[in-house]
PDB file of N, CA and C in Angstrom:
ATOM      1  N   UNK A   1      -8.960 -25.061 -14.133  1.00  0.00           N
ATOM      2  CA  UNK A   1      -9.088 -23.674 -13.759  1.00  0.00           C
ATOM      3  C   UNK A   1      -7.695 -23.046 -13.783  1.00  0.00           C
ATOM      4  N   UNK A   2      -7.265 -21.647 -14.400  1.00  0.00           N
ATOM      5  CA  UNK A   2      -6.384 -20.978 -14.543  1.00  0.00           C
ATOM      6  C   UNK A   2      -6.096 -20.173 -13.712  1.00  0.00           C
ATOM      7  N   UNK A   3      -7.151 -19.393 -13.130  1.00  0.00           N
ATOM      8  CA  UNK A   3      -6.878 -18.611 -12.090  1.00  0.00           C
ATOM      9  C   UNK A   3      -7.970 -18.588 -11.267  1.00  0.00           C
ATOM     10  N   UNK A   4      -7.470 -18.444 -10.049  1.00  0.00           N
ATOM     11  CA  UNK A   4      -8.854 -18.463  -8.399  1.00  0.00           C
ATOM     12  C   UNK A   4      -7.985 -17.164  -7.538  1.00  0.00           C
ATOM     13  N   UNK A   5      -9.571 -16.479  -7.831  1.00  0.00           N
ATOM     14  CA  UNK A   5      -9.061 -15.188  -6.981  1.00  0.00           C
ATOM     15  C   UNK A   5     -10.093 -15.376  -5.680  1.00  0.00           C
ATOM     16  N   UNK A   6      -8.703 -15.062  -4.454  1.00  0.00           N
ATOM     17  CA  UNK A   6      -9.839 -15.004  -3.047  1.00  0.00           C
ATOM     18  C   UNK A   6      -9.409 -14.057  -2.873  1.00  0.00           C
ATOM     19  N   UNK A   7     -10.800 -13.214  -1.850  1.00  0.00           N
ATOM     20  CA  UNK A   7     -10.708 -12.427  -1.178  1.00  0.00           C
ATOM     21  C   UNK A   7     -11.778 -12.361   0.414  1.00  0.00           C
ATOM     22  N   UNK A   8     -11.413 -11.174   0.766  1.00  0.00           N
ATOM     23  CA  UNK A   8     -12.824 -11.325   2.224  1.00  0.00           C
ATOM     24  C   UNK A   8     -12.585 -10.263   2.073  1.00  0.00           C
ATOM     25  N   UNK A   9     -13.661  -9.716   2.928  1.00  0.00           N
ATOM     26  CA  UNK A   9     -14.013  -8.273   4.125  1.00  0.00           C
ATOM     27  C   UNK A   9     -14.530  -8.532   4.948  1.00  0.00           C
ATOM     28  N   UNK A  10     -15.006  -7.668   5.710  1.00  0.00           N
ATOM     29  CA  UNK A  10     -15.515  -7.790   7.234  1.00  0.00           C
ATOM     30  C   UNK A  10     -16.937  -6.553   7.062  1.00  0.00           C
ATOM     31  N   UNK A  11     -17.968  -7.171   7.592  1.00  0.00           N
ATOM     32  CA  UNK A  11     -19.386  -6.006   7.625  1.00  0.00           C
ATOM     33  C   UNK A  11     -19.707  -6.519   8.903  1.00  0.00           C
ATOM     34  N   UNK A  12     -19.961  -5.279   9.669  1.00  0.00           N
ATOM     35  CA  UNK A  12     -20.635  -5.123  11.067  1.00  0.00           C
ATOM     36  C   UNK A  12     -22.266  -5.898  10.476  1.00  0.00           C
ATOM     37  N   UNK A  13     -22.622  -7.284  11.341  1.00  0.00           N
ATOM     38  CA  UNK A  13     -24.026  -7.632  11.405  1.00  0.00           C
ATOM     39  C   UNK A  13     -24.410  -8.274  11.999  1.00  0.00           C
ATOM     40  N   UNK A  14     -25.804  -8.515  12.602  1.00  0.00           N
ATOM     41  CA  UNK A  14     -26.386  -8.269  14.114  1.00  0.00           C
ATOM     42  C   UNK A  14     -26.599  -9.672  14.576  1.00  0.00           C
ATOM     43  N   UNK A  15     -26.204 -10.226  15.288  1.00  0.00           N
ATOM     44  CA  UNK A  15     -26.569 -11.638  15.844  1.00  0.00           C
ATOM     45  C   UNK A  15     -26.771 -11.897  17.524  1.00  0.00           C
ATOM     46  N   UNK A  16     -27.989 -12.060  17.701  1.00  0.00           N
ATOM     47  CA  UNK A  16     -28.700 -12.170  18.812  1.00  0.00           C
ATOM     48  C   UNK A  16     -28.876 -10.742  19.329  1.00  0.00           C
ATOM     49  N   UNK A  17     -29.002 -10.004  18.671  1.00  0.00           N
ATOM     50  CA  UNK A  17     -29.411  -8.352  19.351  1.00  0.00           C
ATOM     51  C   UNK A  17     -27.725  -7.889  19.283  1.00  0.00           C
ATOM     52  N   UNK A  18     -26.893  -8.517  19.233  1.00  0.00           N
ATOM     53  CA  UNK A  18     -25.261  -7.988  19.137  1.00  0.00           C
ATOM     54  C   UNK A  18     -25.107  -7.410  17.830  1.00  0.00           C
ATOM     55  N   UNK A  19     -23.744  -6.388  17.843  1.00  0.00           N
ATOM     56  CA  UNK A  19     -23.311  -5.776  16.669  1.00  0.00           C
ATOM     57  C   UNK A  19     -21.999  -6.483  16.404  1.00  0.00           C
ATOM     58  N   UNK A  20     -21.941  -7.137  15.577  1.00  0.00           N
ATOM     59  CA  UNK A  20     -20.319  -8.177  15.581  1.00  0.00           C
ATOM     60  C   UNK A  20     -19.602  -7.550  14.097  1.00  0.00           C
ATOM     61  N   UNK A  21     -18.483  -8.347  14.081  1.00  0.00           N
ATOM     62  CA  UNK A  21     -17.998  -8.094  12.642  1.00  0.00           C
ATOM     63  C   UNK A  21     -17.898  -9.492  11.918  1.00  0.00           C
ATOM     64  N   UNK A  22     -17.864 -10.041  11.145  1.00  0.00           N
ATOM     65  CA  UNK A  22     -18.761 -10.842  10.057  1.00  0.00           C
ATOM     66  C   UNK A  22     -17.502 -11.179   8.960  1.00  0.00           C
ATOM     67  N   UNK A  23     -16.967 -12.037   8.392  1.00  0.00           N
ATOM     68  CA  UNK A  23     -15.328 -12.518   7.532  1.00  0.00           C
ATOM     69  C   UNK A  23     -17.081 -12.860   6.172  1.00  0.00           C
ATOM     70  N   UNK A  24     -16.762 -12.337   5.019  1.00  0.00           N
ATOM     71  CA  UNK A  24     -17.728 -12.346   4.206  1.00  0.00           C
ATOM     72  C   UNK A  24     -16.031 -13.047   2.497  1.00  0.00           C
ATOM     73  N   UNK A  25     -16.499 -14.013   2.669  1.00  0.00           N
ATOM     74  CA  UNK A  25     -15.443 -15.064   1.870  1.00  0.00           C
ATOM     75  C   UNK A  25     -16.048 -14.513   0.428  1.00  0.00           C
ATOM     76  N   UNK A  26     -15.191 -14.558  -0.846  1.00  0.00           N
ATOM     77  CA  UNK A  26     -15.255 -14.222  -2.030  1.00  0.00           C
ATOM     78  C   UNK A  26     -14.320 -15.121  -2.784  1.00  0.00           C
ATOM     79  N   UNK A  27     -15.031 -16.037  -3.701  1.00  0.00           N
ATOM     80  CA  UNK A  27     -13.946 -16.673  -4.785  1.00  0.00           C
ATOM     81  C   UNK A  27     -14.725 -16.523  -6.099  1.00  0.00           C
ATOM     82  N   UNK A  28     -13.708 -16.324  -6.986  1.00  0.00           N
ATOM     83  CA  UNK A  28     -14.309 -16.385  -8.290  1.00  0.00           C
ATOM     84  C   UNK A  28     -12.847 -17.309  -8.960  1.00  0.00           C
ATOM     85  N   UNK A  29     -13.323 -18.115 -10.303  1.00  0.00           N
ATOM     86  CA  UNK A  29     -12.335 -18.316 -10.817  1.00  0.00           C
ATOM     87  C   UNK A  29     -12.279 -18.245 -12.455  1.00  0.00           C
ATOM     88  N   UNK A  30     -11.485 -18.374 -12.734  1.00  0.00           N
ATOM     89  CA  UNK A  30     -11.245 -18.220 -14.786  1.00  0.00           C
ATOM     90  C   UNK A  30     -10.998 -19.483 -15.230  1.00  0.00           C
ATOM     91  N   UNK A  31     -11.439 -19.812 -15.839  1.00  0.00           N
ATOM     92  CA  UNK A  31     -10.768 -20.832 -16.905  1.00  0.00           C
ATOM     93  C   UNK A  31     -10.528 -20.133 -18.161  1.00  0.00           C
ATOM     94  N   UNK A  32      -9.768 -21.284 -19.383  1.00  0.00           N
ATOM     95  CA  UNK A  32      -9.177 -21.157 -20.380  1.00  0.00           C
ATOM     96  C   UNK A  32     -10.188 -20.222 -21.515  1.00  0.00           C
ATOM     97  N   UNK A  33     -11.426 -20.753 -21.099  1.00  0.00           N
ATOM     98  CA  UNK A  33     -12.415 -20.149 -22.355  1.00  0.00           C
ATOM     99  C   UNK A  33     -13.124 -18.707 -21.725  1.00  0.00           C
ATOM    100  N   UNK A  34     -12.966 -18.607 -20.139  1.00  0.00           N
ATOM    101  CA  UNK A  34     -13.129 -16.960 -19.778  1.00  0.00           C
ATOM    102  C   UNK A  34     -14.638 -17.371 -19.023  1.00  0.00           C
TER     103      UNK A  34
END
């Protein structure tokens, strides 16, 4: 693998009747052939 892109955000969502904020993980990566 050539390149690994991370990222996060955060979305308000509901756990046990609560309104929380939520780490929502993102990786994608590239190799040589795309």
């Amino acid at each position: 693998m050539v390149y690994l892109f991370l990222d996060a955000c955060y979305e308000k969502v509901r756990q046990d009747g609560q309104i929380r904020d939520a780490a929502i993980l993102i990786a994608s990566g590239v190799d040589p052939v795309g």
